[in-house]
N, C-alpha and C. Protein backbone atom coordinates (compact mmCIF):
# COMPACT_ATOMS: atom_id res chain seq x y z
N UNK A 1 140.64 118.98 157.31
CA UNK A 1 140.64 119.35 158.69
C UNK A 1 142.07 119.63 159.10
N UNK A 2 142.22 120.41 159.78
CA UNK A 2 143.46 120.75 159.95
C UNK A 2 143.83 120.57 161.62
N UNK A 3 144.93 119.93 162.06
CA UNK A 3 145.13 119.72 163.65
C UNK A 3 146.85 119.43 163.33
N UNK A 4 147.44 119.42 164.45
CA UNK A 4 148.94 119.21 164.67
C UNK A 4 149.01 118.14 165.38
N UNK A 5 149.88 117.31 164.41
CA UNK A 5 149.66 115.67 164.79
C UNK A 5 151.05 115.31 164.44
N UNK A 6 152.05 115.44 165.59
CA UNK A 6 153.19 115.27 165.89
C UNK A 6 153.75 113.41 165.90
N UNK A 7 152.99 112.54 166.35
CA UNK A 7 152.76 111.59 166.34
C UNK A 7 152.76 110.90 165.22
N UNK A 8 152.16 111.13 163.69
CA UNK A 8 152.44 111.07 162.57
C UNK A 8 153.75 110.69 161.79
N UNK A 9 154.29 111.40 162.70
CA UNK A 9 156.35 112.05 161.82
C UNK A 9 157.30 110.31 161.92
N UNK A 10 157.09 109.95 160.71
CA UNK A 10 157.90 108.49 161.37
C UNK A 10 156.93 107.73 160.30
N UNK A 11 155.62 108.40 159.97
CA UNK A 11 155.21 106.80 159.42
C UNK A 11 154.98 107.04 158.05
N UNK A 12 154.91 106.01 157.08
CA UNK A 12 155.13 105.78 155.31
C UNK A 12 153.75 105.78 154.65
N UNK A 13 153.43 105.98 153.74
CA UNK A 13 152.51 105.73 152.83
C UNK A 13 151.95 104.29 152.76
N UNK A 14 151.40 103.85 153.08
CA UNK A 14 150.47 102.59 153.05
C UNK A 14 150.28 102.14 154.95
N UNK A 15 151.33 102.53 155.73
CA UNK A 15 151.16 102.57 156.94
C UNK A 15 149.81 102.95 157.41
N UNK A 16 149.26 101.99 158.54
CA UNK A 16 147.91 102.30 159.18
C UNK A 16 148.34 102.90 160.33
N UNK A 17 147.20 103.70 160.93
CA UNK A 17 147.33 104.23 162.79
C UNK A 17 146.03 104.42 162.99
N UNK A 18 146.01 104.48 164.48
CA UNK A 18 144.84 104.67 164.74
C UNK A 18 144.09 106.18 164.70
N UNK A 19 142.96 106.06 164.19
CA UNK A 19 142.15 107.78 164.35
C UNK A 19 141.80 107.89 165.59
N UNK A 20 142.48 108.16 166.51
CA UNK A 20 141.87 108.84 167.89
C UNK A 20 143.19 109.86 168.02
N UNK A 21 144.44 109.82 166.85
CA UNK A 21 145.08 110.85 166.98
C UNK A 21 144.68 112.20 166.05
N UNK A 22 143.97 112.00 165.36
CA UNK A 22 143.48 113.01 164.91
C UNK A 22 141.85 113.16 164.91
N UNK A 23 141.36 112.87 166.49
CA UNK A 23 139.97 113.41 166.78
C UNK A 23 138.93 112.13 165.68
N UNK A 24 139.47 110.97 165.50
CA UNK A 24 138.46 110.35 164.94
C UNK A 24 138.40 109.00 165.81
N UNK A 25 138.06 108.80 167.21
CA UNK A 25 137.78 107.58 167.79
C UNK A 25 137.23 106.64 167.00
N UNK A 26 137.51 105.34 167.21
CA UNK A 26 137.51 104.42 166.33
C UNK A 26 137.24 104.09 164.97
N UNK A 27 138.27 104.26 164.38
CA UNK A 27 139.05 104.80 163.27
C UNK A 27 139.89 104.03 163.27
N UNK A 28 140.58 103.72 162.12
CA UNK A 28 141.72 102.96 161.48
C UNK A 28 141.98 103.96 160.66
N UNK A 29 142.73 104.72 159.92
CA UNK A 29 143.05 105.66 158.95
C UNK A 29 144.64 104.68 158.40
N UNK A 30 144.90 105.01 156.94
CA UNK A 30 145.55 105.00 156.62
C UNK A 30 146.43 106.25 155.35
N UNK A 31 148.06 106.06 155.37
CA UNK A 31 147.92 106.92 154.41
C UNK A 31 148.55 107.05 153.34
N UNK A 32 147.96 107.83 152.43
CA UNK A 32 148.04 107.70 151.24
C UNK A 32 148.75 108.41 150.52
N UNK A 33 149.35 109.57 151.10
CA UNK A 33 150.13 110.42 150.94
C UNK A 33 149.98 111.34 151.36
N UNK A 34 150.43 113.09 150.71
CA UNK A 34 150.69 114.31 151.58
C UNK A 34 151.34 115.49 150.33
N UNK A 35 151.63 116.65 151.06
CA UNK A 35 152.68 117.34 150.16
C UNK A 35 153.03 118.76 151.02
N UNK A 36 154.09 119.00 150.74
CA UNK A 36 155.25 119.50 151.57
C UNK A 36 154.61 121.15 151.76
N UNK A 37 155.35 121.87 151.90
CA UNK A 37 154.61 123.34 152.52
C UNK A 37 154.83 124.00 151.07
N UNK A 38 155.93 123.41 150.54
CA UNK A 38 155.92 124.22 148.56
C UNK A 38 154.99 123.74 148.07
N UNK A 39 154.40 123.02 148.23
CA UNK A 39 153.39 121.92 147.54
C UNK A 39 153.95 120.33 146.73
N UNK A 40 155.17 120.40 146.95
CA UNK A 40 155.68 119.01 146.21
C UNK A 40 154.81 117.62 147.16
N UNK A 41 154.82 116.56 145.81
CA UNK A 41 154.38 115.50 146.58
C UNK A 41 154.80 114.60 147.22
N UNK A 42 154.20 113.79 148.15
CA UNK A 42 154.81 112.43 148.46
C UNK A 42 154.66 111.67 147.96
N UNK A 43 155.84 110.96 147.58
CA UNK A 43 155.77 109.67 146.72
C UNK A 43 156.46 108.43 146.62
N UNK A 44 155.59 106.95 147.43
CA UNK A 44 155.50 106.09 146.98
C UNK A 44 157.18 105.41 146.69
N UNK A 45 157.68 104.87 147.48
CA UNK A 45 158.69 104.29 146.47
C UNK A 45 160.34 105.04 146.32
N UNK A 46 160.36 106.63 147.04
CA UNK A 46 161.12 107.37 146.99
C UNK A 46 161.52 106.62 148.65
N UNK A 47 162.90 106.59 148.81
CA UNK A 47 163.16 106.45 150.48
C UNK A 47 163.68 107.74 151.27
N UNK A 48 162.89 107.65 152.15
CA UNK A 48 163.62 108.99 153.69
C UNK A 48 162.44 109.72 153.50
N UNK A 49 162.69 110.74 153.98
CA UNK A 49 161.73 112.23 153.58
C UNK A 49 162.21 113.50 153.06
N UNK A 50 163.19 112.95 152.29
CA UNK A 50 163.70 114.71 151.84
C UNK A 50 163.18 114.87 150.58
N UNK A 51 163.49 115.92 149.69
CA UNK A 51 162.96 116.06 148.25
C UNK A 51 163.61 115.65 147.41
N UNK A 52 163.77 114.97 146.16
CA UNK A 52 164.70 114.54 145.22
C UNK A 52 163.80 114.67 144.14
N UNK A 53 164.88 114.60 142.97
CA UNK A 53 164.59 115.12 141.39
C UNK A 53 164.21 113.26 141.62
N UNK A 54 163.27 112.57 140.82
CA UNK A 54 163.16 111.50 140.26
C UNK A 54 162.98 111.69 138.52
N UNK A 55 162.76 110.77 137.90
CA UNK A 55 162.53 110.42 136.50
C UNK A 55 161.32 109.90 136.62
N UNK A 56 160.19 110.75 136.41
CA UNK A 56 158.52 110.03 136.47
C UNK A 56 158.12 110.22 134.89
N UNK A 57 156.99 108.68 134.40
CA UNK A 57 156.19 108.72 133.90
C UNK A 57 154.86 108.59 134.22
N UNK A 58 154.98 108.81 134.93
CA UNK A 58 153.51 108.85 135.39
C UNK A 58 153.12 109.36 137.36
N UNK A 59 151.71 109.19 137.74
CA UNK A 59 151.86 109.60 139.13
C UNK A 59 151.67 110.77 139.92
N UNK A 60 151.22 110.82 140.82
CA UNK A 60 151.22 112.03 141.95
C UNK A 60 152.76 113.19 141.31
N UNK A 61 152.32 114.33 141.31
CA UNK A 61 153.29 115.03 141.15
C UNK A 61 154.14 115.18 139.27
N UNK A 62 153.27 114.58 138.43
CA UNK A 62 153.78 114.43 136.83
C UNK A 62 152.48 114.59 136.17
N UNK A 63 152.09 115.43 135.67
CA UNK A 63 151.03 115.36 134.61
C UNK A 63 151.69 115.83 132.87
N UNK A 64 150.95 114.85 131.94
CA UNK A 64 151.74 114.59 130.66
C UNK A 64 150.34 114.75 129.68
N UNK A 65 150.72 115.28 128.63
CA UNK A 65 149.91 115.01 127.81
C UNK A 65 149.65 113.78 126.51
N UNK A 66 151.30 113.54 126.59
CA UNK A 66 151.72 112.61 125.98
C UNK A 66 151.85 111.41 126.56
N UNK A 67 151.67 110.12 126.56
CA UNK A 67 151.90 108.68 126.87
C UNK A 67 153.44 108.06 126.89
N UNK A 68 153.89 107.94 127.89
CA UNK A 68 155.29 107.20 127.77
C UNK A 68 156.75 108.20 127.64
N UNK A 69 155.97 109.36 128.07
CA UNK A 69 157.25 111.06 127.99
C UNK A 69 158.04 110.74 129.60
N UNK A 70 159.02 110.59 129.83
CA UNK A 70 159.79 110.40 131.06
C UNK A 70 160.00 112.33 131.23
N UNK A 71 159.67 112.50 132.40
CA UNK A 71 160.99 114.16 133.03
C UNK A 71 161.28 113.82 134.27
N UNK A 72 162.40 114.78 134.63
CA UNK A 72 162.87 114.70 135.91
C UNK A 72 161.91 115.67 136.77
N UNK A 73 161.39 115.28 137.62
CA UNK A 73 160.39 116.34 138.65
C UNK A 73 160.82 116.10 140.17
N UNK A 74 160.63 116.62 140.73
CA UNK A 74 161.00 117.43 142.21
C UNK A 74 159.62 116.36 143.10
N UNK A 75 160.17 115.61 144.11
CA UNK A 75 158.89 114.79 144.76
C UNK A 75 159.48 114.16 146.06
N UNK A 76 158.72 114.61 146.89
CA UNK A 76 159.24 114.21 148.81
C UNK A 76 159.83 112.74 148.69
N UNK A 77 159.81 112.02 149.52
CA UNK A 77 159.75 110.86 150.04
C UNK A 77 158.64 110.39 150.53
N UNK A 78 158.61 108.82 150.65
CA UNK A 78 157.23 108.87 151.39
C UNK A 78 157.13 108.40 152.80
N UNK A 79 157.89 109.22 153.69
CA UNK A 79 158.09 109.14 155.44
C UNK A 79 157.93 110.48 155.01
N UNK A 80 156.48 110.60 156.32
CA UNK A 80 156.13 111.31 157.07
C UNK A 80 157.02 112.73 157.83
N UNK A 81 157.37 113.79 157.65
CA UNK A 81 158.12 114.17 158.52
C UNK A 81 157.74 115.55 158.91
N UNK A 82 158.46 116.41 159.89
CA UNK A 82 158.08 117.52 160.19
C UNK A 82 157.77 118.46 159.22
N UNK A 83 158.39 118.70 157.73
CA UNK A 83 158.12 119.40 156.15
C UNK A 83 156.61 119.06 155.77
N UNK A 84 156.02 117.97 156.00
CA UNK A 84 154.87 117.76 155.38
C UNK A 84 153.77 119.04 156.09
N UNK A 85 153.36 118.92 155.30
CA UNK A 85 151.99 120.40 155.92
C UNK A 85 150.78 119.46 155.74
N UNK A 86 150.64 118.67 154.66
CA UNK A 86 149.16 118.16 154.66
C UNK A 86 149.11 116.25 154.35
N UNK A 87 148.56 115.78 154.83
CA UNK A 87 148.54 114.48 154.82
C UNK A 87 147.13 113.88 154.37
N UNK A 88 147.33 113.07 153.53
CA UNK A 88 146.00 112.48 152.77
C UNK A 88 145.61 110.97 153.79
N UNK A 89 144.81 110.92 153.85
CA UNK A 89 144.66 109.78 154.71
C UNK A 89 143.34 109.29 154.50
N UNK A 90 142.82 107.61 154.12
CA UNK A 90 141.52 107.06 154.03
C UNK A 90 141.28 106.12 155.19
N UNK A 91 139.84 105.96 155.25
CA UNK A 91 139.49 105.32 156.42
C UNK A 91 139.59 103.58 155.68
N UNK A 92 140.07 102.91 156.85
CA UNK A 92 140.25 101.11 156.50
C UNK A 92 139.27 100.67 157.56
N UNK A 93 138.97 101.00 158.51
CA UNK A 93 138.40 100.28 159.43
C UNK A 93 137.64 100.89 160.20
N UNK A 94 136.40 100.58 161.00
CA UNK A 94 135.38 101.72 161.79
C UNK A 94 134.95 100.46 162.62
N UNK A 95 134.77 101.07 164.02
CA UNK A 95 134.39 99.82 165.01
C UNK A 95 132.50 100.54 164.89
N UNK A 96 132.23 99.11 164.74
CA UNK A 96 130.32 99.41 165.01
C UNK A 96 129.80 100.39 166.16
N UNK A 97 130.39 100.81 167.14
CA UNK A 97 130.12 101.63 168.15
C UNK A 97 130.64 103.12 167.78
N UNK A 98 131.30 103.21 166.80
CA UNK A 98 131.75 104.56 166.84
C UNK A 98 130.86 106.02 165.75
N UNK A 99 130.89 106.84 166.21
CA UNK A 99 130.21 107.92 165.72
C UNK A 99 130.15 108.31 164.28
N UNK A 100 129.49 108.75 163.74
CA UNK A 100 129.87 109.22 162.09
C UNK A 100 131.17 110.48 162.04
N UNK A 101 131.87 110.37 161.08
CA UNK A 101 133.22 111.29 160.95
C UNK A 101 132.27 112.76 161.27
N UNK A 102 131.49 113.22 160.32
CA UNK A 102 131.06 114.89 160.98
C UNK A 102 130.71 114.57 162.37
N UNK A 103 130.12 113.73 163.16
CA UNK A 103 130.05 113.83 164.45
C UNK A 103 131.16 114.45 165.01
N UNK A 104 131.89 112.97 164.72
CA UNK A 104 133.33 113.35 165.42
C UNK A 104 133.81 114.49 165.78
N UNK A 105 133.85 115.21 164.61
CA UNK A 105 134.62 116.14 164.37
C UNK A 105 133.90 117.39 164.49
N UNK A 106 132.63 117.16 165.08
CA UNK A 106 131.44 118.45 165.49
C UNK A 106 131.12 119.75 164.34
N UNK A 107 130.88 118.64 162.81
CA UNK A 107 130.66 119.21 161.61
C UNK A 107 129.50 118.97 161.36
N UNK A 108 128.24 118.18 162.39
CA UNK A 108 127.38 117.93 161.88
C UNK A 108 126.48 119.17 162.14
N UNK A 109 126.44 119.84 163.70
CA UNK A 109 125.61 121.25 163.90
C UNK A 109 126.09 122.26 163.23
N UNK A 110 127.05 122.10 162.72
CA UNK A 110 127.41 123.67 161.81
C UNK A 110 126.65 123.27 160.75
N UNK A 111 125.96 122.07 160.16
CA UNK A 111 125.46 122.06 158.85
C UNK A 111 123.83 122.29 159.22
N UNK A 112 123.55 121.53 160.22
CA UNK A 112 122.38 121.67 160.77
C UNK A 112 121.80 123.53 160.74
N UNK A 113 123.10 124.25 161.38
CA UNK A 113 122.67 125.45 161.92
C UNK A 113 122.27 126.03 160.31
N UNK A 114 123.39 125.86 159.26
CA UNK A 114 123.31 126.13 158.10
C UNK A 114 122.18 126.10 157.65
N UNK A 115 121.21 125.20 157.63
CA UNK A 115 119.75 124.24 157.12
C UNK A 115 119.36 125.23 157.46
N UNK A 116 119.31 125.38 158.69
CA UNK A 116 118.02 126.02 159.54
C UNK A 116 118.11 127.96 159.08
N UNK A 117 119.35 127.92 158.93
CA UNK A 117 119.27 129.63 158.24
C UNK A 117 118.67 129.37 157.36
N UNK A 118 118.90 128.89 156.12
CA UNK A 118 118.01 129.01 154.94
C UNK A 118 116.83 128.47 154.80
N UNK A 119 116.19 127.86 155.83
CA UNK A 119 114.81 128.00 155.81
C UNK A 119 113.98 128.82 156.35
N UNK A 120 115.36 129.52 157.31
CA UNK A 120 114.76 131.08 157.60
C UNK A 120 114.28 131.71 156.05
N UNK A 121 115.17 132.02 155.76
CA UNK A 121 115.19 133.26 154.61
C UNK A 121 114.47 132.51 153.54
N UNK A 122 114.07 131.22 153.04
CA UNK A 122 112.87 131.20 151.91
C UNK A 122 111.72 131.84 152.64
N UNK A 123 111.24 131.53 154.04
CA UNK A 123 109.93 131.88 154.10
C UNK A 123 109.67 133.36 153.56
């Protein structure tokens, strides 16, 4: 889903907030990471938010074919900042009163409408 969530810019990878900033009333979201508008990742353990060469064996942003191969690869920080384009985020918490996520987010009649076309067209 895509929205501009200015509010975001400031917070780290394992950091919680609440989902009513991104259209999910009662919601707990947390996150898990992200990756920049080149596509580099966020990662864990790096400090600030700029990009730096690290030494990974493993992880978001290193894929190996070999076991135990170290390289230097290109990988954000993991604060949040205006560079990030996409943010990964899982749900931790849901209050018993609150709506299902397609509700929320008014994904459930576009699927509905979907249904209902194609039971147009078998008949």
């Amino acid at each position: 889903m895509e929205k501009e969530v200015t509010p975001l810019i400031g917070t780290s990878i394992g950091e919680e907030f609440n989902g009513s900033l991104v259209g999910l009333d009662g919601y707990t979201l947390k996150v898990t990471g992200g990756s920049d508008e080149e596509g580099f990742p966020m990662r864990k353990g790096i400090q600030g938010s700029g990009r730096r060469k690290v030494l990974m064996k493993y992880g978001p942003g290193y894929k190996t074919e070999d076991d135990g191969v170290k390289r230097r690869k290109s990988a954000r920080g993991e604060v949040v900042s205006e560079d990030i384009v996409q943010v990964n985020v899982k749900v931790t918490d849901r209050e018993d009163d609150s709506g299902t996520i397609p509700e929320l987010l008014g994904l459930e009649d576009a699927e509905e409408e979907e249904d209902g076309d194609s039971e147009e067209e078998e008949e």
